[in-house]
N, C-alpha and C. Protein backbone atom coordinates (compact mmCIF):
# COMPACT_ATOMS: atom_id res chain seq x y z
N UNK A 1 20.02 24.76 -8.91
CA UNK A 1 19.91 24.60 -10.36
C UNK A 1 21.20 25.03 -11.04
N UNK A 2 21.94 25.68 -10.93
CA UNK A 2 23.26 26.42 -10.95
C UNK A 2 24.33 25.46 -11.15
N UNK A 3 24.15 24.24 -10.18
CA UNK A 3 25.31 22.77 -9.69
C UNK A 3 24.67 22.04 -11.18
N UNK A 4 23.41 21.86 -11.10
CA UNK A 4 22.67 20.90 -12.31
C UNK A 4 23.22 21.98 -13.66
N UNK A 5 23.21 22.79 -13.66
CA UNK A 5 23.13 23.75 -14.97
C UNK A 5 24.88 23.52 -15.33
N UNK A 6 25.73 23.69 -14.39
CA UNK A 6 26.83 23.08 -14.31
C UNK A 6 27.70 21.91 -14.40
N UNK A 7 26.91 20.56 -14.45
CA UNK A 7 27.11 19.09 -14.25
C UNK A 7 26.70 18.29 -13.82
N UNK A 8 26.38 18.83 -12.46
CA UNK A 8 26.27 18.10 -11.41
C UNK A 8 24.65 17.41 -11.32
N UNK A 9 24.52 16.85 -11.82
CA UNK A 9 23.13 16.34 -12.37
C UNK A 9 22.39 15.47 -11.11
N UNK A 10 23.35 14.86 -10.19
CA UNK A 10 23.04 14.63 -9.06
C UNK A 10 22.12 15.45 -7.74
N UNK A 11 22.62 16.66 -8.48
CA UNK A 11 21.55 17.83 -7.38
C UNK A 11 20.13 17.76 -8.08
N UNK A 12 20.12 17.14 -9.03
CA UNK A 12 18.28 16.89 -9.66
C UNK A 12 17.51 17.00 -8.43
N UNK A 13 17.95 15.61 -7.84
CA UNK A 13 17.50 14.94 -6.47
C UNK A 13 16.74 16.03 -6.08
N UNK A 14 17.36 16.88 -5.20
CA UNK A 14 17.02 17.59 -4.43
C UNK A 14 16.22 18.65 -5.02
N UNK A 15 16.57 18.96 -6.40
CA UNK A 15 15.10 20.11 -6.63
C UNK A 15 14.23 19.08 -6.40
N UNK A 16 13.86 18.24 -7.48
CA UNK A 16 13.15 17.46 -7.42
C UNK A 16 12.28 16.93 -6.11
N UNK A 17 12.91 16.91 -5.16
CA UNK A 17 12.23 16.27 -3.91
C UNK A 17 11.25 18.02 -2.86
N UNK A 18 12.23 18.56 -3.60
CA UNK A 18 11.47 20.11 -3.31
C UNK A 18 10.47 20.60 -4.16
N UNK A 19 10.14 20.18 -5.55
CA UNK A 19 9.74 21.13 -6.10
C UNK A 19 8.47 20.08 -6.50
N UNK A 20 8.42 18.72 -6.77
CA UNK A 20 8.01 18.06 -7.75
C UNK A 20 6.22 17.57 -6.88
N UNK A 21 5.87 18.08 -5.72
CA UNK A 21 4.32 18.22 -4.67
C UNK A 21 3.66 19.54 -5.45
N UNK A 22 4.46 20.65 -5.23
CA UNK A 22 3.74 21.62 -5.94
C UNK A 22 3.89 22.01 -7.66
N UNK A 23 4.59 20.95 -8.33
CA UNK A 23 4.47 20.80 -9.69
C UNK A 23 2.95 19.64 -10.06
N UNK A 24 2.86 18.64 -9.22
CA UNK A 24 1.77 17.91 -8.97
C UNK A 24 0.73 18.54 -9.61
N UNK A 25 0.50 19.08 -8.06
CA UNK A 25 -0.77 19.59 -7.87
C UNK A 25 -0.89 20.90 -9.08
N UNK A 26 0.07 21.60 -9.53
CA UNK A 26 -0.27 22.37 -10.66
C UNK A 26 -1.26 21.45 -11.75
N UNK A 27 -0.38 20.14 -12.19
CA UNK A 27 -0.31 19.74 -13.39
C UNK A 27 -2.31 19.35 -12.64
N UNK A 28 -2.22 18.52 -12.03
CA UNK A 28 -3.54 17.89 -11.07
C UNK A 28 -4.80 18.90 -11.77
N UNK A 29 -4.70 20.11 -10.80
CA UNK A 29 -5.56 21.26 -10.94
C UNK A 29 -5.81 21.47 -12.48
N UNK A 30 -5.09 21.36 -12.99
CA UNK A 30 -5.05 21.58 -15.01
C UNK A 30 -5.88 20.53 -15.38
N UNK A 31 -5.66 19.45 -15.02
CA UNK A 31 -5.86 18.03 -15.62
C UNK A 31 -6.85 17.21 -15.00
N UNK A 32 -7.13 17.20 -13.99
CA UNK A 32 -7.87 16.49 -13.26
C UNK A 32 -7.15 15.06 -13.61
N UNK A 33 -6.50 14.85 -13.78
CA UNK A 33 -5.53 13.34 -13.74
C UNK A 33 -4.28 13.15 -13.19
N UNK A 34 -4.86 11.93 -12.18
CA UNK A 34 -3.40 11.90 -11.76
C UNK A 34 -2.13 11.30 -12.28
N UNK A 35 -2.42 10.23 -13.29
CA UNK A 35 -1.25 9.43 -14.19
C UNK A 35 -0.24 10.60 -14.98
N UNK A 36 -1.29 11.16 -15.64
CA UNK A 36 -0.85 12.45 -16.55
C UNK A 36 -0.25 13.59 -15.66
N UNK A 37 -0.59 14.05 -14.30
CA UNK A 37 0.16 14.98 -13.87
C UNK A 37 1.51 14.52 -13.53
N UNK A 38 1.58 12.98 -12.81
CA UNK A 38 2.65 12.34 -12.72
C UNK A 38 3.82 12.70 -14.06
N UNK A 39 3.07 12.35 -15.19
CA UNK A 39 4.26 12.00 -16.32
C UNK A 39 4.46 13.34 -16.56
N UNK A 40 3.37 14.20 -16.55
CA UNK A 40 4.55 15.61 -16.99
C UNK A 40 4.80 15.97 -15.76
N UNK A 41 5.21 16.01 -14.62
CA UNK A 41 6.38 16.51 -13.50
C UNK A 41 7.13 16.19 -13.86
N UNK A 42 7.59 14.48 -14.39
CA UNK A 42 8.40 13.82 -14.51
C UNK A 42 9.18 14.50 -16.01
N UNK A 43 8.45 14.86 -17.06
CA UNK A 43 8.76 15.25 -18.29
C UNK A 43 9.78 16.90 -17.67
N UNK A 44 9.22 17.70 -16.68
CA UNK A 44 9.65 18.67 -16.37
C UNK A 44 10.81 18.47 -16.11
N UNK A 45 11.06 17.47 -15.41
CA UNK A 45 12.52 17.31 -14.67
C UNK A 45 13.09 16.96 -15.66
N UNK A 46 12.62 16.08 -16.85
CA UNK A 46 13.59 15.73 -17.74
C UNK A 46 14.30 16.64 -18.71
N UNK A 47 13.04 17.62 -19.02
CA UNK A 47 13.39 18.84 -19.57
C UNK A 47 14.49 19.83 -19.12
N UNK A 48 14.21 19.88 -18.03
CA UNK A 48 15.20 20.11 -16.78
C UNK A 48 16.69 20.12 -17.22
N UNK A 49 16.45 18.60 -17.13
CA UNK A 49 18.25 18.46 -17.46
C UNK A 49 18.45 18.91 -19.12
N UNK A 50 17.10 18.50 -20.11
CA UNK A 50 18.05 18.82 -21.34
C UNK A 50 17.81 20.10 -21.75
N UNK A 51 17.36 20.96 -21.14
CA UNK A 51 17.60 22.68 -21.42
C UNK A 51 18.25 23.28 -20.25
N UNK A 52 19.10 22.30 -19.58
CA UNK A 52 20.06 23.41 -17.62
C UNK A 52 20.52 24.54 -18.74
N UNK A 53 21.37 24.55 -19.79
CA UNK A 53 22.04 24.96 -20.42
C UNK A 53 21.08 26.31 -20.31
N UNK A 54 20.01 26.86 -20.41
CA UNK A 54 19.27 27.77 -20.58
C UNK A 54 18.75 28.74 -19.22
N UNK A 55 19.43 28.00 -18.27
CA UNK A 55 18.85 28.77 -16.74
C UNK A 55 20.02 29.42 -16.89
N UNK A 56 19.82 30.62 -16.66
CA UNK A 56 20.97 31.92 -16.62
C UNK A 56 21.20 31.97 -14.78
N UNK A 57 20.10 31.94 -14.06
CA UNK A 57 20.48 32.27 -12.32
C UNK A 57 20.13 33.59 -12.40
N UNK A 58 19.91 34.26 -12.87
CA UNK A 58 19.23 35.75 -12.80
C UNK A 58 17.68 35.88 -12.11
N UNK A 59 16.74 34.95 -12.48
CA UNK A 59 15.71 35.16 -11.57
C UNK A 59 15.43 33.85 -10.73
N UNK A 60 13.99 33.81 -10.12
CA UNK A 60 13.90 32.91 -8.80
C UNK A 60 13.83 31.67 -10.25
N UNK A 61 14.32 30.31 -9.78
CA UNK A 61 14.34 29.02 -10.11
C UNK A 61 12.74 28.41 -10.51
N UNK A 62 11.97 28.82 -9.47
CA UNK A 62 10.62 28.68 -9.67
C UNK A 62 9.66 29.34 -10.81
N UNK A 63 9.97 30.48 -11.35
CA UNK A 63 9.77 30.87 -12.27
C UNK A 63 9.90 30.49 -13.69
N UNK A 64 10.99 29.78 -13.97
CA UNK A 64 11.61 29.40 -14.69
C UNK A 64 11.21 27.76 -15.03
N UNK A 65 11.26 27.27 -13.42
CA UNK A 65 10.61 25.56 -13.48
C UNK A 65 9.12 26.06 -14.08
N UNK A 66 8.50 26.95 -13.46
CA UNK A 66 7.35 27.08 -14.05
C UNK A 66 6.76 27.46 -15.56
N UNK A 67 7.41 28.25 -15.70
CA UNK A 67 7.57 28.63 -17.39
C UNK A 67 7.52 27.38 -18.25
N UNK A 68 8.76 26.55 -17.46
CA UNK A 68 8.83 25.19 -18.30
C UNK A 68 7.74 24.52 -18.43
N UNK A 69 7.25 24.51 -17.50
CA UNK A 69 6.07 23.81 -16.71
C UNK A 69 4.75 23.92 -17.58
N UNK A 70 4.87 25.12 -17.94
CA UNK A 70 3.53 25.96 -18.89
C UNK A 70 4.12 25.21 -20.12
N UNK A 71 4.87 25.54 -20.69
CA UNK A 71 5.19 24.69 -21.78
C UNK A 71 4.93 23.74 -22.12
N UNK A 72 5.32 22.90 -21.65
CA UNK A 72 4.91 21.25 -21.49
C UNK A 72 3.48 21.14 -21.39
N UNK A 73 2.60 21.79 -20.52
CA UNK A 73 1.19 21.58 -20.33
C UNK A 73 0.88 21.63 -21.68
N UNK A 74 1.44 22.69 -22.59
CA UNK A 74 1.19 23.44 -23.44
C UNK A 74 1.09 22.66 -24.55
N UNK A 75 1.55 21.85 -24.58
CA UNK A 75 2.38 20.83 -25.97
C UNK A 75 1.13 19.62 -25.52
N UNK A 76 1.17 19.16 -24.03
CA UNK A 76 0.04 18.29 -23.81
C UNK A 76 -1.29 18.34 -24.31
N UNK A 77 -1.38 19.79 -24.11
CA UNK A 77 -3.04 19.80 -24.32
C UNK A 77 -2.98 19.94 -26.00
N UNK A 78 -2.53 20.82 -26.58
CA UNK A 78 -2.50 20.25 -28.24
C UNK A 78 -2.46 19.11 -28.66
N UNK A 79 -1.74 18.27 -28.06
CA UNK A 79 -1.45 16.89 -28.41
C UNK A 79 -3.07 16.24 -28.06
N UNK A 80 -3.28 15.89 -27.05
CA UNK A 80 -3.94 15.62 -26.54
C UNK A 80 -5.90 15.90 -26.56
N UNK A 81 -5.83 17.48 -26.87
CA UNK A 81 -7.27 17.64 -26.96
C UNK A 81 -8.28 17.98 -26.01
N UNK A 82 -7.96 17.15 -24.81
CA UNK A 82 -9.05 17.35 -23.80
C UNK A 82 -9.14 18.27 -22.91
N UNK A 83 -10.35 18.16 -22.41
CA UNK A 83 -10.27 19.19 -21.51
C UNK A 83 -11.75 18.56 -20.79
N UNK A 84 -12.28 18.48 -19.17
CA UNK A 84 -13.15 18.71 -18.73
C UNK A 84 -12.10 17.82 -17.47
N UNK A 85 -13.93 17.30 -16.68
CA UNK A 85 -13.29 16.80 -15.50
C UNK A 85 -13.88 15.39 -16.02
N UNK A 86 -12.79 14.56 -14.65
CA UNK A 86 -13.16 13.62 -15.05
C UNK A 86 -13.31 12.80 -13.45
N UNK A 87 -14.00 11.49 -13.74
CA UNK A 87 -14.31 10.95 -12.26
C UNK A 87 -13.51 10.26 -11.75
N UNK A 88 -12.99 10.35 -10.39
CA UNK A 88 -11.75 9.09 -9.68
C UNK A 88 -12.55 8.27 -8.95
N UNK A 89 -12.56 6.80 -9.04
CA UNK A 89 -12.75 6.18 -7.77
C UNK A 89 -12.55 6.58 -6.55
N UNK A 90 -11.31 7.32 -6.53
CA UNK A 90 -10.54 7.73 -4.97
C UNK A 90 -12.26 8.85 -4.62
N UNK A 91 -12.23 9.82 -5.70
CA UNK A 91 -13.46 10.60 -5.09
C UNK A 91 -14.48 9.84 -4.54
N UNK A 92 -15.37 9.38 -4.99
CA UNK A 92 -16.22 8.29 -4.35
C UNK A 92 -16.03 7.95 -3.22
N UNK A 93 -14.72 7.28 -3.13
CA UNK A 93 -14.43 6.20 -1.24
C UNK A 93 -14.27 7.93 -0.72
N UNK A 94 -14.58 8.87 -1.04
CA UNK A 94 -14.15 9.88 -0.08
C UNK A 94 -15.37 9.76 1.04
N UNK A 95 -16.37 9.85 -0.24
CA UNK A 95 -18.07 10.49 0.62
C UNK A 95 -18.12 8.60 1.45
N UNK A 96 -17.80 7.78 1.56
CA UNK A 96 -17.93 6.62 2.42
C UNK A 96 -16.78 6.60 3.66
N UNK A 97 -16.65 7.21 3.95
CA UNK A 97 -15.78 7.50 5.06
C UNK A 97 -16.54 7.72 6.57
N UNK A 98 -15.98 6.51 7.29
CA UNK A 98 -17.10 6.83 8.88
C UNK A 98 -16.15 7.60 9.65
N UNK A 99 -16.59 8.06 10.56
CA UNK A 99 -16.45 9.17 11.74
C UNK A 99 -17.52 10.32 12.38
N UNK A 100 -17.25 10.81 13.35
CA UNK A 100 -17.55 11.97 13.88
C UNK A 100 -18.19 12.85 12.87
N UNK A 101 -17.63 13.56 11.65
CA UNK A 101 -17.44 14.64 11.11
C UNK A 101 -17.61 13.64 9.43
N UNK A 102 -18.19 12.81 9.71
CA UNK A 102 -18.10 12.18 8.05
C UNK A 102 -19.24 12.82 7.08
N UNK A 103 -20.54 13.54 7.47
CA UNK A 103 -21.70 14.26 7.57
C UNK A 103 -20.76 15.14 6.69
N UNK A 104 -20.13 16.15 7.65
CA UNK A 104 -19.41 17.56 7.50
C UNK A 104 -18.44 17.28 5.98
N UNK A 105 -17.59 16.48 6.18
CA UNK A 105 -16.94 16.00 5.27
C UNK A 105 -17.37 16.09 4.02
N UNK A 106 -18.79 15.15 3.64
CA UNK A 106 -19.12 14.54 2.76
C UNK A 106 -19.33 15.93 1.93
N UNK A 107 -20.02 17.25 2.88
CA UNK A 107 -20.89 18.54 2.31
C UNK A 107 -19.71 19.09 1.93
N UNK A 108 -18.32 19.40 2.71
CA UNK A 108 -17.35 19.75 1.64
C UNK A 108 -16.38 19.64 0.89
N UNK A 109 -16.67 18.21 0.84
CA UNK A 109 -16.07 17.21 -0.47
C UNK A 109 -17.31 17.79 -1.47
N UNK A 110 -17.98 17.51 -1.48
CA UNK A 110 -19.34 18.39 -2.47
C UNK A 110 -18.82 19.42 -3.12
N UNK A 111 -18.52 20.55 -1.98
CA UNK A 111 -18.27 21.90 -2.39
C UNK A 111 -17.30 21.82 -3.27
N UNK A 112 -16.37 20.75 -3.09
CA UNK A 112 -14.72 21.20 -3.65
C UNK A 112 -14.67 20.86 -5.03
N UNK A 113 -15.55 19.51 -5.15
CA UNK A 113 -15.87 18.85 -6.15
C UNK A 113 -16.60 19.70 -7.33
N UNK A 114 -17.63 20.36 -6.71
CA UNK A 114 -18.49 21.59 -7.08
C UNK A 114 -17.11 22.81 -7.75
N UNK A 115 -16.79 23.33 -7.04
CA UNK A 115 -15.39 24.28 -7.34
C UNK A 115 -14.48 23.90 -8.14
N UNK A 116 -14.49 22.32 -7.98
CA UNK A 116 -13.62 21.67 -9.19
C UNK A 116 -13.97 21.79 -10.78
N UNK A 117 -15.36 21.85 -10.63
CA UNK A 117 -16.31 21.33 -11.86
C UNK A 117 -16.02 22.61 -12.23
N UNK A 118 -16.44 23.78 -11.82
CA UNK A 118 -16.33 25.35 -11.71
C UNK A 118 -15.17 25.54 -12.81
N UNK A 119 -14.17 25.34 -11.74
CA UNK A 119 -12.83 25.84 -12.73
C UNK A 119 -12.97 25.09 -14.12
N UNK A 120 -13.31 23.88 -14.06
CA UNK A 120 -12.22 22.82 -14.95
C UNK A 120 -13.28 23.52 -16.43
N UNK A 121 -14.26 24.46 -16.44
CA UNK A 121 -15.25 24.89 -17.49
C UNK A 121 -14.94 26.39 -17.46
N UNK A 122 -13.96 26.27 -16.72
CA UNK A 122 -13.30 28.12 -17.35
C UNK A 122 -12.77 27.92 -18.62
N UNK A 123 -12.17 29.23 -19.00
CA UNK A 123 -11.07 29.06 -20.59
C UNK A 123 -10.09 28.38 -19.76
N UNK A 124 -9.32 28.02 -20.40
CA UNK A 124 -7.96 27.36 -19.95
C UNK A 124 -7.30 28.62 -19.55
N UNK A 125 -6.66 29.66 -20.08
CA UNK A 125 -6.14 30.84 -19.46
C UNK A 125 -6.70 30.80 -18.25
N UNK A 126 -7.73 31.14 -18.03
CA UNK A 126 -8.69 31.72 -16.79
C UNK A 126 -8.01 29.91 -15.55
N UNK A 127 -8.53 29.84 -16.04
CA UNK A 127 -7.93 28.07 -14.99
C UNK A 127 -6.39 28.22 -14.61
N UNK A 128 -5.99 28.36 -15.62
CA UNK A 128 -4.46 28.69 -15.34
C UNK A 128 -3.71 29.43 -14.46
N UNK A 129 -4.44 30.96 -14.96
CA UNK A 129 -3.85 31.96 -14.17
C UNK A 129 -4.48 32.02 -12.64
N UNK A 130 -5.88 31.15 -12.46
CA UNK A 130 -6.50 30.94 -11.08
C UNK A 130 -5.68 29.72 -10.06
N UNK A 131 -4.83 28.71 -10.54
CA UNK A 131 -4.47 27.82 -10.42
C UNK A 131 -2.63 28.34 -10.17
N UNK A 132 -2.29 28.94 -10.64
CA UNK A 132 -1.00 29.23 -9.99
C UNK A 132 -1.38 30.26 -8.96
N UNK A 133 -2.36 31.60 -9.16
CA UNK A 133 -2.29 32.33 -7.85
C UNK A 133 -3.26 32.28 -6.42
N UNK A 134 -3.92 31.20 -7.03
CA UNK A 134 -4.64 30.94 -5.80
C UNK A 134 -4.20 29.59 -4.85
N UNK A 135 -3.98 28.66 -5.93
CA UNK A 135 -3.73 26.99 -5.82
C UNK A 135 -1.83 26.80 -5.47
N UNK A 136 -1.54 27.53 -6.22
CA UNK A 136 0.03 27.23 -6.09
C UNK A 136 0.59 28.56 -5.05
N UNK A 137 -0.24 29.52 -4.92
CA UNK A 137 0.35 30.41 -3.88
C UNK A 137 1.18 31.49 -4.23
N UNK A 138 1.84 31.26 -5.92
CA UNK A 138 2.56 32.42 -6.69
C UNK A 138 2.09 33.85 -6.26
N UNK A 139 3.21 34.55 -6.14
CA UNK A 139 3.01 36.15 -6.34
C UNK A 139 2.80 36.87 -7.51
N UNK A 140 1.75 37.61 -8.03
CA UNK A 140 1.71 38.59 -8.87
C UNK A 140 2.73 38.77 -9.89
N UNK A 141 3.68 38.96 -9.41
CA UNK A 141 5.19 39.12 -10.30
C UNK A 141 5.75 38.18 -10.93
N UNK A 142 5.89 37.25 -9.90
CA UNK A 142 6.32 35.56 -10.67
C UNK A 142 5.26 35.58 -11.64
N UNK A 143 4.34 35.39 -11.36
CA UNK A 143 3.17 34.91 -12.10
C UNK A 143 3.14 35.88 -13.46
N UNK A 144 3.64 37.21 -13.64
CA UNK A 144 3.85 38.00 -14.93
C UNK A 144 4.58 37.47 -15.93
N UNK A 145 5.93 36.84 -14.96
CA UNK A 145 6.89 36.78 -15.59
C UNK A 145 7.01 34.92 -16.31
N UNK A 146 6.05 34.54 -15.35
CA UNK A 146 5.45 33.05 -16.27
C UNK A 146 5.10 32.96 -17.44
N UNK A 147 3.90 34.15 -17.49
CA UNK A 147 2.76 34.57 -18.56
C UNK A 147 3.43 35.32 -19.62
N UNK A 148 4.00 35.98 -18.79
CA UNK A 148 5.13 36.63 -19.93
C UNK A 148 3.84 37.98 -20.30
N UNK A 149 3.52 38.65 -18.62
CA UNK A 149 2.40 39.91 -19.07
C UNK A 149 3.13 40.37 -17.89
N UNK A 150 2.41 42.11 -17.85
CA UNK A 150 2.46 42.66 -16.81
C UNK A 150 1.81 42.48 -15.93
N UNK A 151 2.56 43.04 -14.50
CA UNK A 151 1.69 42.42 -13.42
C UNK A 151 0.05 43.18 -12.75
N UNK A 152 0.00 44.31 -13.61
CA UNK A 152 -1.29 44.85 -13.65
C UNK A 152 -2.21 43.61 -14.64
N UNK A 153 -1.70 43.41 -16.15
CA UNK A 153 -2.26 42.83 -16.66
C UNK A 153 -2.53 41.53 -15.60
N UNK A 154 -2.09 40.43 -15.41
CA UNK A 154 -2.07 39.73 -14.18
C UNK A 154 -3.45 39.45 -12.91
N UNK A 155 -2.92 40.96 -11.99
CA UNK A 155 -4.20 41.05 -11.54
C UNK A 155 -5.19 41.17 -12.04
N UNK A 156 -5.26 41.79 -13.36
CA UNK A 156 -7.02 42.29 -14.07
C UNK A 156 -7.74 40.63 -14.38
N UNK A 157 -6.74 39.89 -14.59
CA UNK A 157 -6.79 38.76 -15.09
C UNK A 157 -7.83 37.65 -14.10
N UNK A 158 -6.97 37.74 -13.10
CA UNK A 158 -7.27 36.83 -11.71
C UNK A 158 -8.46 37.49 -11.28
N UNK A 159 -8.65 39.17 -11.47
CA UNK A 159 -10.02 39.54 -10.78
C UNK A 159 -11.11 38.68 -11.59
N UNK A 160 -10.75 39.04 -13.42
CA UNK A 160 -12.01 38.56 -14.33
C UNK A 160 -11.94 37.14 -14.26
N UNK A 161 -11.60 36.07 -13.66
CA UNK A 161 -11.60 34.81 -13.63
C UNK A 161 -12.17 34.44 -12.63
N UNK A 162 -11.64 35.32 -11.29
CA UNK A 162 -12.51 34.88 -9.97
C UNK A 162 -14.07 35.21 -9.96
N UNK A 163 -14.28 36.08 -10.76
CA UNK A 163 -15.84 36.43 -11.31
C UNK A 163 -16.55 35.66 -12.31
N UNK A 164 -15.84 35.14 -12.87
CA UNK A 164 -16.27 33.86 -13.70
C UNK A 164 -16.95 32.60 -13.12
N UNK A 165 -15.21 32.37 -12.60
CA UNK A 165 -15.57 31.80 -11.24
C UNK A 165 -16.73 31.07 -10.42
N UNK A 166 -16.72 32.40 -9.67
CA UNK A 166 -18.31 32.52 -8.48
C UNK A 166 -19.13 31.98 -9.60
N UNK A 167 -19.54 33.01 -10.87
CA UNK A 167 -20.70 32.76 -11.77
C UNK A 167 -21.12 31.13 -11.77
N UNK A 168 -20.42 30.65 -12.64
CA UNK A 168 -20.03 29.44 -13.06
C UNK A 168 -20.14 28.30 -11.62
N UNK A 169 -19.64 28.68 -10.96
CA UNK A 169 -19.73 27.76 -9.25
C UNK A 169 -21.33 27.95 -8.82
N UNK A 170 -21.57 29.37 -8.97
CA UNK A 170 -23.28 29.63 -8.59
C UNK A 170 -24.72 28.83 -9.49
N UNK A 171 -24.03 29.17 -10.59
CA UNK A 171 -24.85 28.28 -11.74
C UNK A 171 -25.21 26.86 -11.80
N UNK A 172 -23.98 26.38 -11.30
CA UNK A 172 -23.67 24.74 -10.90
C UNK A 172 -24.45 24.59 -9.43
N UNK A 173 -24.04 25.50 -8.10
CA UNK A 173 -25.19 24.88 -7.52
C UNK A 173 -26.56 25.33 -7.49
N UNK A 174 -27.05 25.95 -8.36
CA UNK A 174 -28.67 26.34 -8.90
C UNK A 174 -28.90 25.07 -9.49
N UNK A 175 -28.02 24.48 -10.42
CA UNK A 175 -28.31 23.47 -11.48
C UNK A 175 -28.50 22.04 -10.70
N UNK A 176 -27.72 22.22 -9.25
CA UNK A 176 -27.72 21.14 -8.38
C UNK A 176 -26.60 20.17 -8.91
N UNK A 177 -25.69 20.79 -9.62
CA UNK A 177 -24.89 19.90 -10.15
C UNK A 177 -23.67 19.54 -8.93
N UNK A 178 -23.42 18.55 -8.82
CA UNK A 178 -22.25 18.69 -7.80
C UNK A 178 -22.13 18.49 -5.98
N UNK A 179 -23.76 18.19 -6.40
CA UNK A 179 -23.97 18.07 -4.84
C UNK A 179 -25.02 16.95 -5.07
């Protein structure tokens, strides 16, 4: 980011081809859409180039892509409004799939779908902060310095969400929803 922050706009490429699977699946997990997670990765990178001017190189790159990252979601969902889940065809052809293990499959395509439904009816905070440290793999610290909290605050955060969570996941399969 340093070469890009510098000129060299050609090294995009390569964050980009590094960074832009687990910007995805951030935007994905937020959105349950895939068109829309597409266009803001793509908005990220663009942002990218027209704020390099603003990456100092002082902390990890990822932090920073991410910050951006929050931003942009940020501006989306105001704009935008929505919020729940929504249905893919692709889900569907999942549970029609033959094999061995298509049985097994189908029960935890259920579950995930179930877990999906779960999150996507948290607060948005709570989704958020569950979705970078569980889903994206972030550390505690990065993840403060995203939020722009401490990293106690942080954990208290991720505990009261993963308890939500369960609740909310348990409720759904009492309700039989999801399966």
């Amino acid at each position: 980011m340093l070469k890009v922050r510098d000129g060299q706009l050609d090294q995009l490429g390569l964050l980009f081809e590094r960074h832009h699977k687990p910007l995805y699946g951030y935007f994905f997990r937020l959105t349950a859409d895939g068109a829309i997670s597409e266009d803001l990765v793509q908005n990220v990178f663009m942002r990218m180039i027209k704020y390099r001017h603003t990456y100092k190189g002082d902390g990890k790159f990822t932090t920073w892509m991410y910050h951006m990252a929050r931003n942009l979601f940020s501006d989306h969902y105001r704009k935008e409004k929505k919020r729940g889940w929504k249905e893919d065809p692709e889900v569907t052809d999942r549970y029609l799939s033959d094999g061995d293990n298509a049985e097994y499959r189908r029960i935890q395509n259920e579950e995930l779908d179930t877990l999906q439904m779960a999150l996507d009816r948290l607060a948005a905070d709570k989704k958020e902060i569950l979705v970078l440290s569980k889903l994206q793999g972030m550390r505690y610290q990065d993840i403060a310095e995203v939020l722009e909290l401490s990293e106690s605050a942080v954990k208290v955060r991720i505990f009261r969400a993963l308890k939500e969570l369960k609740a909310v996941y348990e409720q759904l399969e009492t309700e039989g929803i999801g399966t």
